[in-house]
N, C-alpha and C. Protein backbone atom coordinates (compact mmCIF):
# COMPACT_ATOMS: atom_id res chain seq x y z
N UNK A 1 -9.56 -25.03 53.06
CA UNK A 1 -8.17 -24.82 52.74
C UNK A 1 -7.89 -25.03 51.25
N UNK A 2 -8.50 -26.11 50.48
CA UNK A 2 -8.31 -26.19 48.92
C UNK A 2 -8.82 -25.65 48.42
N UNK A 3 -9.86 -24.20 48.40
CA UNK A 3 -10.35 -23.22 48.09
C UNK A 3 -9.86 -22.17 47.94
N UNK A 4 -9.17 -21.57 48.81
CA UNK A 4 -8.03 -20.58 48.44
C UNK A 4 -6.74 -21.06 47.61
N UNK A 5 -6.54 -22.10 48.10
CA UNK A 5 -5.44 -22.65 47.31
C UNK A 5 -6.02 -22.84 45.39
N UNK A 6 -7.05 -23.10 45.34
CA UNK A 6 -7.00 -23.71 43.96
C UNK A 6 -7.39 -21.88 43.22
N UNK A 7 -8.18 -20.86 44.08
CA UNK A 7 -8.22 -19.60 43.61
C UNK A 7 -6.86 -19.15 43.52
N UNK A 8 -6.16 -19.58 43.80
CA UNK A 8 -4.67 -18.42 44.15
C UNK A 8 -4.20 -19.69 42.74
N UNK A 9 -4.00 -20.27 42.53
CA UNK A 9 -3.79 -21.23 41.07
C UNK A 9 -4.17 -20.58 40.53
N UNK A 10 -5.96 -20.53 40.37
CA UNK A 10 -6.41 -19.94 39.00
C UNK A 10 -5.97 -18.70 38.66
N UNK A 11 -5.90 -17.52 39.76
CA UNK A 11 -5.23 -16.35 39.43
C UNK A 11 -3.88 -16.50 38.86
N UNK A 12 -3.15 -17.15 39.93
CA UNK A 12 -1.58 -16.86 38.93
C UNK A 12 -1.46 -17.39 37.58
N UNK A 13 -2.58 -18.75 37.09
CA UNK A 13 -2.87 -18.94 35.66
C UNK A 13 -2.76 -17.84 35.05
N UNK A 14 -3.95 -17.22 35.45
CA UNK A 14 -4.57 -16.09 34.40
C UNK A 14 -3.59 -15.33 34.73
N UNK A 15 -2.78 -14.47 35.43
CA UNK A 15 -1.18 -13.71 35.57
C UNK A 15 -0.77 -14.19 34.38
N UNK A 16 -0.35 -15.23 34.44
CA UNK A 16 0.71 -16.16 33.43
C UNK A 16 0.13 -16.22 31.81
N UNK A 17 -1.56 -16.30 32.11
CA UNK A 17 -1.54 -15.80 30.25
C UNK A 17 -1.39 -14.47 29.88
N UNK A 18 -2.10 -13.60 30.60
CA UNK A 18 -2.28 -12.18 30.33
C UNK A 18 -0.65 -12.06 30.50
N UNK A 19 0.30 -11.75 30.97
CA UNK A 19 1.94 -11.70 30.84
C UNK A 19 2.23 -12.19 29.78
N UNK A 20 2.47 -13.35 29.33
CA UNK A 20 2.83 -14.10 28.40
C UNK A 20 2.35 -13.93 26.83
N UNK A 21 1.24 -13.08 26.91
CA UNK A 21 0.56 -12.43 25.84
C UNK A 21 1.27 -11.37 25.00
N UNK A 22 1.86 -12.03 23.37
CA UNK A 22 2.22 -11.03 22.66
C UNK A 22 1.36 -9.85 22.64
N UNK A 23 2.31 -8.63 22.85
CA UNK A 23 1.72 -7.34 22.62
C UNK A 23 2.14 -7.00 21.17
N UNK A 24 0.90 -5.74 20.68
CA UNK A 24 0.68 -5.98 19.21
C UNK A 24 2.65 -5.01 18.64
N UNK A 25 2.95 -5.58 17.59
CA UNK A 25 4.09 -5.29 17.40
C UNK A 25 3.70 -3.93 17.19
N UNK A 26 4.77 -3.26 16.94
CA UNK A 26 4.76 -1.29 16.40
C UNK A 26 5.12 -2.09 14.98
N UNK A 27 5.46 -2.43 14.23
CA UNK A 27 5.54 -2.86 12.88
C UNK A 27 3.75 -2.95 11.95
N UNK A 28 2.84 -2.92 12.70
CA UNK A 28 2.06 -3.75 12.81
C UNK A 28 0.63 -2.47 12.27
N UNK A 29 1.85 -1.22 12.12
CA UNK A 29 1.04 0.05 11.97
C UNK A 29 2.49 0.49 10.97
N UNK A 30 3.03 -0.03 10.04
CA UNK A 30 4.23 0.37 9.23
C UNK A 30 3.45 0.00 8.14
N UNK A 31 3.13 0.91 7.26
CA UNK A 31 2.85 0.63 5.76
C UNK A 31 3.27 -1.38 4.98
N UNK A 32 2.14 -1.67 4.51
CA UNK A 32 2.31 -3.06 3.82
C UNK A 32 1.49 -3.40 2.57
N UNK A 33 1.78 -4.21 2.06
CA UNK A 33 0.75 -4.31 0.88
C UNK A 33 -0.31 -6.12 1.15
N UNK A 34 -1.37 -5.48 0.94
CA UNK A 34 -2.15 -6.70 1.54
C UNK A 34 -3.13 -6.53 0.15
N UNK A 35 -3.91 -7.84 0.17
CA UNK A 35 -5.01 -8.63 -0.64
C UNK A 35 -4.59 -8.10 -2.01
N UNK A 36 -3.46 -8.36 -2.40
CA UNK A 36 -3.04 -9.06 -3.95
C UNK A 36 -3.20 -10.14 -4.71
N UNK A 37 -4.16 -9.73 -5.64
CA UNK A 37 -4.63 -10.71 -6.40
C UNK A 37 -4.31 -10.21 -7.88
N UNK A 38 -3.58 -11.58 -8.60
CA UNK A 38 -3.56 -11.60 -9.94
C UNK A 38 -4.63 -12.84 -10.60
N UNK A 39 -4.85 -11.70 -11.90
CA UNK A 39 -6.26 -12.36 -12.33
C UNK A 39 -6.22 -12.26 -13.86
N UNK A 40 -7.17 -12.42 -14.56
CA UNK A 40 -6.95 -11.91 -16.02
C UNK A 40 -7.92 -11.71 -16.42
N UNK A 41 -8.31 -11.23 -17.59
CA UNK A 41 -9.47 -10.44 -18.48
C UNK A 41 -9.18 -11.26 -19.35
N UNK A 42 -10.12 -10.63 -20.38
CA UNK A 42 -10.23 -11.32 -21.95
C UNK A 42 -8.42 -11.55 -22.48
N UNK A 43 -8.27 -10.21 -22.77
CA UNK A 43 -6.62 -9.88 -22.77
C UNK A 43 -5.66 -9.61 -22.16
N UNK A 44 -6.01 -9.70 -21.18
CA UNK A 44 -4.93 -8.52 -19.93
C UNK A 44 -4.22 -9.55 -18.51
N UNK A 45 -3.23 -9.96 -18.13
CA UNK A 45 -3.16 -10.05 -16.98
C UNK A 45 -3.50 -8.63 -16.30
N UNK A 46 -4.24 -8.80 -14.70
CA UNK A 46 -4.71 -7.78 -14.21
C UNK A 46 -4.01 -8.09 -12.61
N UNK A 47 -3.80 -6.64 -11.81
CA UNK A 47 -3.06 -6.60 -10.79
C UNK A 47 -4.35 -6.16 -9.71
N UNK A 48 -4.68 -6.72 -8.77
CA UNK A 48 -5.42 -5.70 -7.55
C UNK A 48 -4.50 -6.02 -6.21
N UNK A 49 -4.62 -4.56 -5.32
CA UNK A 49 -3.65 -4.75 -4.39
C UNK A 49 -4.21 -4.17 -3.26
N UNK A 50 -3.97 -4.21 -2.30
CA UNK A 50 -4.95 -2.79 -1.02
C UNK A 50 -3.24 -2.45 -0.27
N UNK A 51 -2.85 -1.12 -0.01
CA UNK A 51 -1.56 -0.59 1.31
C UNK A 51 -2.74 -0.77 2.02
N UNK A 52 -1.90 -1.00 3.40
CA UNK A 52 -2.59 -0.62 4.55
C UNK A 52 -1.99 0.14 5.36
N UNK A 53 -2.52 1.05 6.87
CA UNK A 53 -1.74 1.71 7.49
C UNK A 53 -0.85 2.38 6.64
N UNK A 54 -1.40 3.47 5.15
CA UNK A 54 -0.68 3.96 4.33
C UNK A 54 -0.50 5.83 4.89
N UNK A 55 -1.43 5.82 5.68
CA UNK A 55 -1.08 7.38 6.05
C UNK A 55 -1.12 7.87 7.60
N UNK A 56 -0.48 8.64 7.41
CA UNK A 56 -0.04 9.36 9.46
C UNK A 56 -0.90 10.57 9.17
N UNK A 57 -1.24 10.80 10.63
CA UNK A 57 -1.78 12.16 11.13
C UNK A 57 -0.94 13.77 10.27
N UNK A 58 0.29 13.23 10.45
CA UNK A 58 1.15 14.25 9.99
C UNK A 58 0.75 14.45 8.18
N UNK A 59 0.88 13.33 7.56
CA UNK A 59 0.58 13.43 6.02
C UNK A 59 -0.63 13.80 5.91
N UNK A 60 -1.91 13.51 6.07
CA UNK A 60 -3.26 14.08 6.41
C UNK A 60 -3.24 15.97 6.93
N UNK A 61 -2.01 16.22 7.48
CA UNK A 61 -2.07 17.91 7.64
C UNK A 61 -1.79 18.32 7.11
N UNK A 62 -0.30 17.37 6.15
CA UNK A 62 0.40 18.28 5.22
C UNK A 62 -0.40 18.36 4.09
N UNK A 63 -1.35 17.51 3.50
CA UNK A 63 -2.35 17.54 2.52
C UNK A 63 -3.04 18.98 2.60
N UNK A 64 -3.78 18.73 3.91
CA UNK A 64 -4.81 19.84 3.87
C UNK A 64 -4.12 21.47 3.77
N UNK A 65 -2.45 21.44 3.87
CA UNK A 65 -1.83 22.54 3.82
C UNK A 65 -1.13 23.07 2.58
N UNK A 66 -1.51 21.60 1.59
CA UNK A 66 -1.23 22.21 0.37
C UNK A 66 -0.18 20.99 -0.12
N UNK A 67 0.18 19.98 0.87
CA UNK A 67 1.27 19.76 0.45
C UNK A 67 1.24 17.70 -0.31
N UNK A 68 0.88 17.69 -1.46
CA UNK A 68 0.56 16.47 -2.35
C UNK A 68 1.11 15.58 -1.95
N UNK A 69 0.81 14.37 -1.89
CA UNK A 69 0.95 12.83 -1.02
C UNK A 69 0.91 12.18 -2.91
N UNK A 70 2.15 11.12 -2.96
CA UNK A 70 2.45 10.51 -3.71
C UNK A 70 2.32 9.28 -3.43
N UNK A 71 1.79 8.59 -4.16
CA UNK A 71 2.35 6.62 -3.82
C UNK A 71 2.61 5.95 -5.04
N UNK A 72 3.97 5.55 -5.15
CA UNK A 72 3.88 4.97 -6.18
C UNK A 72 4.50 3.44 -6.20
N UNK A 73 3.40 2.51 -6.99
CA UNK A 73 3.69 1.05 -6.91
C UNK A 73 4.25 0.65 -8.26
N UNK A 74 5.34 0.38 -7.48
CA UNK A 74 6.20 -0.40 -8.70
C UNK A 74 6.31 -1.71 -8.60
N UNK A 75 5.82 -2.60 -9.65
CA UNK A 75 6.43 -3.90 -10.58
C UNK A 75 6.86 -4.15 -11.27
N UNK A 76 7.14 -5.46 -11.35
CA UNK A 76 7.92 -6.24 -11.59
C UNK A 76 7.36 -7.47 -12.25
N UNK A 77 7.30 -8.04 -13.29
CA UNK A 77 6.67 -9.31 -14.12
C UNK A 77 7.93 -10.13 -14.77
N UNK A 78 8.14 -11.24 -13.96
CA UNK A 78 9.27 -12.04 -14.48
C UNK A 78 9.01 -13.33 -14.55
N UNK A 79 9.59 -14.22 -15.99
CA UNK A 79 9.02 -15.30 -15.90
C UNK A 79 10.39 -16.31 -15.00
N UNK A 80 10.13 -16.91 -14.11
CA UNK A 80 10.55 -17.80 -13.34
C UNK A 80 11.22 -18.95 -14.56
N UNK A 81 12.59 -18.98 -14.11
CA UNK A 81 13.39 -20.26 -14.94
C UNK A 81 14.23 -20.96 -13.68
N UNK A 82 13.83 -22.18 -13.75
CA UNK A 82 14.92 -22.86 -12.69
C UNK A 82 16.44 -23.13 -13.36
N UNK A 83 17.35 -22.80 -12.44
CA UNK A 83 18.33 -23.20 -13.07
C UNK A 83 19.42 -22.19 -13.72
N UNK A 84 18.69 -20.84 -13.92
CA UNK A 84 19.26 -20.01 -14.69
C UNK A 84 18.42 -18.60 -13.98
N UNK A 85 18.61 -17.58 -14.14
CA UNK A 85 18.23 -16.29 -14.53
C UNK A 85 16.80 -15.98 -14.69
N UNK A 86 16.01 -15.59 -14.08
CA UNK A 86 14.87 -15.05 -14.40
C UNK A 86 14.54 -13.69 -15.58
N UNK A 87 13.71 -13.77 -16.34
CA UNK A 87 13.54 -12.56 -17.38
C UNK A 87 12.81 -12.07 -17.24
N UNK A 88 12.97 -10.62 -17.13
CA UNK A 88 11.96 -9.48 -16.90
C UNK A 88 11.12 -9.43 -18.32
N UNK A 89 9.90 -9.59 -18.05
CA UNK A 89 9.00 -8.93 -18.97
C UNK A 89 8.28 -7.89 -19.18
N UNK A 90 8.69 -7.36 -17.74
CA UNK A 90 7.61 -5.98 -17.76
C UNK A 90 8.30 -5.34 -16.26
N UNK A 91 8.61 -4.02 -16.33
CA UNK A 91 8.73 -3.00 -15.46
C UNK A 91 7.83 -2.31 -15.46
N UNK A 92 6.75 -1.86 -14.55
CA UNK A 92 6.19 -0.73 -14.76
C UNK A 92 5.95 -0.05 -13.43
N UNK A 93 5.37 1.22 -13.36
CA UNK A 93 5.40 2.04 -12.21
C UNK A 93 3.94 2.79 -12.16
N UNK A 94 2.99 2.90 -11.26
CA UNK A 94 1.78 3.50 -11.35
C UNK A 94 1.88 4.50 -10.04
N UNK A 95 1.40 5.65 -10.33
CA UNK A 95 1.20 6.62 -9.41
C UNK A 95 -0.23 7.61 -9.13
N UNK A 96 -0.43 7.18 -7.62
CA UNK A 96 -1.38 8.05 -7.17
C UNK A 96 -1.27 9.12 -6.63
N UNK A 97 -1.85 10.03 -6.58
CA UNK A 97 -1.33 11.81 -6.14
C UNK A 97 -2.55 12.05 -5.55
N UNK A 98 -2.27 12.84 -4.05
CA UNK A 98 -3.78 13.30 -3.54
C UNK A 98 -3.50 14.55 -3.19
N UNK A 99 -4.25 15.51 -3.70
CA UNK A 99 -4.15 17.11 -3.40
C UNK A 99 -5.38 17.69 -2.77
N UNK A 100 -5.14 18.26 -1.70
CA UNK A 100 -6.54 19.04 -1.51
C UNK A 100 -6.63 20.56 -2.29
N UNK A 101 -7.95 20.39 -2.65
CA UNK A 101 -8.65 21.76 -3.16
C UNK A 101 -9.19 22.63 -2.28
N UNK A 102 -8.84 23.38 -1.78
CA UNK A 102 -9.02 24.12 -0.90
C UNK A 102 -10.01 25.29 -1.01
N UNK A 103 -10.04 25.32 -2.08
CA UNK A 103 -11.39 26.69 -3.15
C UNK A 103 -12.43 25.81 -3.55
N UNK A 104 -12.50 24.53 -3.30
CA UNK A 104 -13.54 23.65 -3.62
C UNK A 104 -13.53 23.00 -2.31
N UNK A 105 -13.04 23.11 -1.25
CA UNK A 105 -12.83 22.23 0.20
C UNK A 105 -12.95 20.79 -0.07
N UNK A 106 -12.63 19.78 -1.24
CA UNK A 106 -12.24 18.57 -2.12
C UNK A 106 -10.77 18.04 -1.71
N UNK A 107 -10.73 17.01 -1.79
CA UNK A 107 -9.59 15.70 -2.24
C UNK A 107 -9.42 15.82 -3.73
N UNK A 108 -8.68 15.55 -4.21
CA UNK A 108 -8.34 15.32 -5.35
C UNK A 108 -7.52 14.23 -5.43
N UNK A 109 -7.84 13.06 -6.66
CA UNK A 109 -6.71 12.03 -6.60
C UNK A 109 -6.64 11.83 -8.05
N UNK A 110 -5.84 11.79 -8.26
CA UNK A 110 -5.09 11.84 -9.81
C UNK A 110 -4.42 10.27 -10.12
N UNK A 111 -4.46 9.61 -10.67
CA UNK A 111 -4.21 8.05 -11.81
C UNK A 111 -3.88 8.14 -12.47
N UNK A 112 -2.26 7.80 -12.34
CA UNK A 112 -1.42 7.65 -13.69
C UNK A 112 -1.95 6.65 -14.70
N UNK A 113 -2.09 5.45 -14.46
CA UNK A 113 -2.69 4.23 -14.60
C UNK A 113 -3.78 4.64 -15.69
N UNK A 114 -4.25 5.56 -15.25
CA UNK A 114 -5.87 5.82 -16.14
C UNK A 114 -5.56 6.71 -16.74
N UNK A 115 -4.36 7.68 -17.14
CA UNK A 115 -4.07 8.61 -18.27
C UNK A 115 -4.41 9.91 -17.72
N UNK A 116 -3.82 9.80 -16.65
CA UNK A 116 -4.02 10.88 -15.34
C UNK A 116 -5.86 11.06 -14.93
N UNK A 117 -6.72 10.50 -15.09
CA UNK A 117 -7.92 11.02 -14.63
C UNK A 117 -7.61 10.90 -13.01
N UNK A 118 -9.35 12.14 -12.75
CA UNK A 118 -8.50 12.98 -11.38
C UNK A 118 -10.35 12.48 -10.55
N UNK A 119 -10.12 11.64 -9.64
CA UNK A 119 -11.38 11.91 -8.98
C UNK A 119 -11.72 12.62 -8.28
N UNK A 120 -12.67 13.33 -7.41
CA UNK A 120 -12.69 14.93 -6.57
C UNK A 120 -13.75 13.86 -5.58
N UNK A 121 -13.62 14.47 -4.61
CA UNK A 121 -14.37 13.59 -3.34
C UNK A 121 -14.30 14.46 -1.94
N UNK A 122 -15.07 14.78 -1.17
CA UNK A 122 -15.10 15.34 0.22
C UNK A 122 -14.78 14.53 1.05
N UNK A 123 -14.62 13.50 0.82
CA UNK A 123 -14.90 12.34 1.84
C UNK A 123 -13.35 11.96 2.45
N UNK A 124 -12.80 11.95 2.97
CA UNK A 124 -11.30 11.67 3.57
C UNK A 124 -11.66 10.31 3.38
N UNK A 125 -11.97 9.30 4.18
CA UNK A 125 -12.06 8.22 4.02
C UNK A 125 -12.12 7.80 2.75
N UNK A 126 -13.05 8.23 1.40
CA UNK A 126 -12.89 7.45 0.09
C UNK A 126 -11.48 8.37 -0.31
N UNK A 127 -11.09 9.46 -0.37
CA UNK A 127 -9.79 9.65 -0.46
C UNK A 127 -8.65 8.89 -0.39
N UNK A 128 -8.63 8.11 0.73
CA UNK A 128 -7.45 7.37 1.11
C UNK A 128 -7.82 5.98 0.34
N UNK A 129 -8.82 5.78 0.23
CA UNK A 129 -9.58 4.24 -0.16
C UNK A 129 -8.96 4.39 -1.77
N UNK A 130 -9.14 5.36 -2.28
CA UNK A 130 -8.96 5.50 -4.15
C UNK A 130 -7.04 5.75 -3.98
N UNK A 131 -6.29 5.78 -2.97
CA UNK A 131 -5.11 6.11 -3.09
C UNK A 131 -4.51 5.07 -2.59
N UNK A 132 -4.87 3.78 -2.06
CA UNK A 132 -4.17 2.76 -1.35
C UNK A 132 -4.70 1.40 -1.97
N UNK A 133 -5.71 1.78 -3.45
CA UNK A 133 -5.96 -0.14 -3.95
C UNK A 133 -5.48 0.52 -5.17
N UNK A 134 -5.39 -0.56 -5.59
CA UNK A 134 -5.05 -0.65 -7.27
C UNK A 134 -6.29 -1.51 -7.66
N UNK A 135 -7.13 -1.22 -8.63
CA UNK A 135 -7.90 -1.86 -8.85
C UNK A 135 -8.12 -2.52 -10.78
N UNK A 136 -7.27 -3.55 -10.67
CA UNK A 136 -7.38 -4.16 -12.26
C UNK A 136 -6.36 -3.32 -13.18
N UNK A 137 -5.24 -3.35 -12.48
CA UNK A 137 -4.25 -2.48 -13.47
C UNK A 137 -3.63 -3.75 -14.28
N UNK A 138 -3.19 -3.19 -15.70
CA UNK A 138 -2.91 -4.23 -16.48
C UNK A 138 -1.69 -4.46 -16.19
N UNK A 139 -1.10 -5.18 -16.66
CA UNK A 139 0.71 -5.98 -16.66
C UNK A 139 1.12 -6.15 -17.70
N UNK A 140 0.00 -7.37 -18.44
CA UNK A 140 0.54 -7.28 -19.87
C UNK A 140 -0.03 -8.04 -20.75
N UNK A 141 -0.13 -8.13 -21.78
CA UNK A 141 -1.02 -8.98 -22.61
C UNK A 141 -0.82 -10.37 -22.53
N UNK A 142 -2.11 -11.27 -22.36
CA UNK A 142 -1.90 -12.44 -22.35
C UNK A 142 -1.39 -13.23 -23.67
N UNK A 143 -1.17 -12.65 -24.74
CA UNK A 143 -0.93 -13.59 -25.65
C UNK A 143 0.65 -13.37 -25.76
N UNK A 144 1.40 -12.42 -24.91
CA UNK A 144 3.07 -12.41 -24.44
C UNK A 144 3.55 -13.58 -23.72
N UNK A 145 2.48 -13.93 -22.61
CA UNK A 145 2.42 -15.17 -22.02
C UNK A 145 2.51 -16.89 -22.38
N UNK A 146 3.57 -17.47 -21.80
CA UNK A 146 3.38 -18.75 -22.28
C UNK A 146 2.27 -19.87 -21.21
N UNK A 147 1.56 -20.52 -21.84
CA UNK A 147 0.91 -21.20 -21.40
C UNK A 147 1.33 -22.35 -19.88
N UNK A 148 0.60 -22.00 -19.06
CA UNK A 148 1.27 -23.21 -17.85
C UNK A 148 3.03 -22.81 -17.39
N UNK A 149 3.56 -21.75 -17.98
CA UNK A 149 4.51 -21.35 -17.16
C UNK A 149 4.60 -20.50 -15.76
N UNK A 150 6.08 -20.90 -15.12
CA UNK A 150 5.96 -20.39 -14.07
C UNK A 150 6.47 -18.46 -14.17
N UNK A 151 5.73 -18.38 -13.33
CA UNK A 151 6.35 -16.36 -13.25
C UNK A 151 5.80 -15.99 -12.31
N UNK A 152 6.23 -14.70 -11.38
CA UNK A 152 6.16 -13.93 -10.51
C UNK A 152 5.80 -12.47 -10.65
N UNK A 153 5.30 -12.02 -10.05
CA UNK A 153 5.34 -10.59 -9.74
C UNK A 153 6.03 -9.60 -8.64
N UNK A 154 6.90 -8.85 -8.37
CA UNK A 154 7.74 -8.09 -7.71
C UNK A 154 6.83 -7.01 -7.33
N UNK A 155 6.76 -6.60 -6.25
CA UNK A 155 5.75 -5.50 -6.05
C UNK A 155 5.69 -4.70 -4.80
N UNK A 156 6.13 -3.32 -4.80
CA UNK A 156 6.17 -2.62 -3.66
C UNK A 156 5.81 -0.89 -3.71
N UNK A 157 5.71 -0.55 -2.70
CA UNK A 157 4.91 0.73 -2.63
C UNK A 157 6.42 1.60 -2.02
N UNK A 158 6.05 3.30 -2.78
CA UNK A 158 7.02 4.23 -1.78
C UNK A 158 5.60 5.25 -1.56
N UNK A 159 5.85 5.45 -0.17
CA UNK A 159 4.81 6.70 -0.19
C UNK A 159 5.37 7.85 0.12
N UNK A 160 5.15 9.17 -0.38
CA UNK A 160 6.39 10.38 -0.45
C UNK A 160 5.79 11.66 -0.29
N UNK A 161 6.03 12.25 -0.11
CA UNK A 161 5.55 13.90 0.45
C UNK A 161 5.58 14.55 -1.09
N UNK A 162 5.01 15.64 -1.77
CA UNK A 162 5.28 16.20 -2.60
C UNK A 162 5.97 17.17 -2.16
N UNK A 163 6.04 18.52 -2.80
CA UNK A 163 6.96 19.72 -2.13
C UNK A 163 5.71 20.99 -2.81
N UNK A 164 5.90 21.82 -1.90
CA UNK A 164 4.79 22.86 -2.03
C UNK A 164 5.72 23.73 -2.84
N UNK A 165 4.52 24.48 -3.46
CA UNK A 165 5.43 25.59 -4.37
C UNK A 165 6.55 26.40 -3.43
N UNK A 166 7.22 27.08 -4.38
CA UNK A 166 8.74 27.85 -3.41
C UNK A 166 8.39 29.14 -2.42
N UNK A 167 8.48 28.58 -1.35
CA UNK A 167 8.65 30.07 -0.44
C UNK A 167 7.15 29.36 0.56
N UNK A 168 6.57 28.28 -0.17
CA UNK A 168 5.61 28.01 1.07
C UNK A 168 5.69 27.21 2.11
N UNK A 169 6.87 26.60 2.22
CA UNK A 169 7.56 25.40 2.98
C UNK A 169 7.43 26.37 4.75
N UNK A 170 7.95 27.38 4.62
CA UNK A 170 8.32 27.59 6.29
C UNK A 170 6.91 28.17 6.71
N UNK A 171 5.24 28.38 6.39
CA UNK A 171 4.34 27.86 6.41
C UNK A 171 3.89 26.91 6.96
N UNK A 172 4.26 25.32 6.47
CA UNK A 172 3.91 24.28 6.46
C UNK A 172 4.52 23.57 7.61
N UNK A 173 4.50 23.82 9.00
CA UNK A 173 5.40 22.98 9.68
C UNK A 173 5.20 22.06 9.93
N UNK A 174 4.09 21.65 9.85
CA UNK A 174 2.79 20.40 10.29
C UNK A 174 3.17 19.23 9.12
N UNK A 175 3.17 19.89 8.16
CA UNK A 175 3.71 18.56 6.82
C UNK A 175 5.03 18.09 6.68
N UNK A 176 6.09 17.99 8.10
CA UNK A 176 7.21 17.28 7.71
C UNK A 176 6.98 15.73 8.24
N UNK A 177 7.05 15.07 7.52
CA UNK A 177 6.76 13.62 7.35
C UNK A 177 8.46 12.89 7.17
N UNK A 178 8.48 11.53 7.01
CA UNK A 178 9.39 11.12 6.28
C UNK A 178 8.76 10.28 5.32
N UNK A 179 9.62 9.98 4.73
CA UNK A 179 9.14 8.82 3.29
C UNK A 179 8.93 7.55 3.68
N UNK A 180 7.57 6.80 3.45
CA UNK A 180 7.82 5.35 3.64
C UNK A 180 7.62 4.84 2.52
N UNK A 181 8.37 3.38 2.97
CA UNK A 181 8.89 2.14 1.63
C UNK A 181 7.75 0.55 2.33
N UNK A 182 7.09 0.16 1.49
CA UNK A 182 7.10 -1.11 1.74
C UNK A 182 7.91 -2.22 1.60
N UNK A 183 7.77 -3.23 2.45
CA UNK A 183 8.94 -4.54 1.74
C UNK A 183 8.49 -4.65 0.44
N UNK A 184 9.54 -5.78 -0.59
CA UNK A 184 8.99 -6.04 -1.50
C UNK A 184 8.26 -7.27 -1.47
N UNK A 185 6.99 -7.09 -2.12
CA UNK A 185 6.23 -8.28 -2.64
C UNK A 185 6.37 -9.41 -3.46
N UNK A 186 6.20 -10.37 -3.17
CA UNK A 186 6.18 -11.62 -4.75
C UNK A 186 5.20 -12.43 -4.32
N UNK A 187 4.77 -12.45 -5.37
CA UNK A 187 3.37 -13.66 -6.16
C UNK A 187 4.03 -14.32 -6.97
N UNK A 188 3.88 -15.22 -6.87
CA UNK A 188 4.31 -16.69 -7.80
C UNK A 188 2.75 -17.08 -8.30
N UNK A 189 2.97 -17.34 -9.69
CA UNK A 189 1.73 -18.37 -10.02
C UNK A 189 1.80 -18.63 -11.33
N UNK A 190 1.24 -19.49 -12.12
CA UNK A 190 1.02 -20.14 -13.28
C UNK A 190 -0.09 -19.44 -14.96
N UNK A 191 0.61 -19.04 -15.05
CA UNK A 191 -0.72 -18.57 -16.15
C UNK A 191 -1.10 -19.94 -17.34
């Protein structure tokens, strides 16, 4: 008799975790900015960042149909004052562009950051990889910087559809997307 009884326990246990078990949010596949790290060089404060969950099935068609995928990360460099007003030291905006070549069957990704250089790649996967990190973008010279002060960085992504040349849109039905925004970011830290 305490054999069935203590099985019919253990089951409704296990009922009760498996139920009770957060299911994974839908947020959880919404564009974000992950593994931001500020660092510095000889001269440079330097920015690295990774989006994740930065592209849909739908943006991936509209590419291959002609139609350019934008991301652009904008910051923000402010030095932290208690008490008063924070001061911007630096606005800046970096943009990645991915086009397919279609007469070369290529990716193309273009870097504002780098004075437009354009990398060419077959590979979808390094495609998206060169369009979703930032890797060592500058901010601003360290000798602008005061020593052992506090400051932040502001930091967020829009990712945006380009627009195909005129008259090729009703073509393209596969590339209507909408625009996504990440939250904004802040890093606090000490230089």
């Amino acid at each position: 008799m305490k054999l069935p009884l203590l099985r019919l326990m253990l089951l409704c246990g296990l009922l009760l975790l498996v139920t009770a078990s957060p299911a994974p949010a839908a947020g959880d596949r919404d564009p974000a900015i992950k593994d931001i790290i500020v660092t510095t060089s000889e001269n440079d404060l330097l920015l690295f960042a990774t989006v994740r969950n930065a592209f849909t099935e739908e943006m991936l068609a509209g590419v291959r149909q002609g139609m350019p995928v934008v991301f652009t990360f904008r910051m923000e460099l402010v030095k932290a004052r208690k008490l008063w007003l924070d001061i911007t030291l630096v606005e800046s905006t970096v943009t990645h562009t991915l086009t397919w070549d279609a007469e070369g069957q290529a990716y193309r990704v273009a870097f504002s950051e780098e004075d437009g250089r354009v990398v060419t790649t077959t590979s979808l996967d390094e495609a998206r990889q060169l369009m979703t990190e930032l890797n060592g973008v500058k901010v601003i010279t360290l000798d602008q910087l005061v020593p052992d002060a506090p400051y932040a960085i502001h930091f967020k992504v829009t990712l945006k559809k380009g627009s195909l040349p005129l008259g090729l849109g009703a073509l393209a039905p596969a590339a209507v997307w909408g625009d996504f925004e990440t939250d904004w970011r802040t890093i606090e830290f000490r230089y």
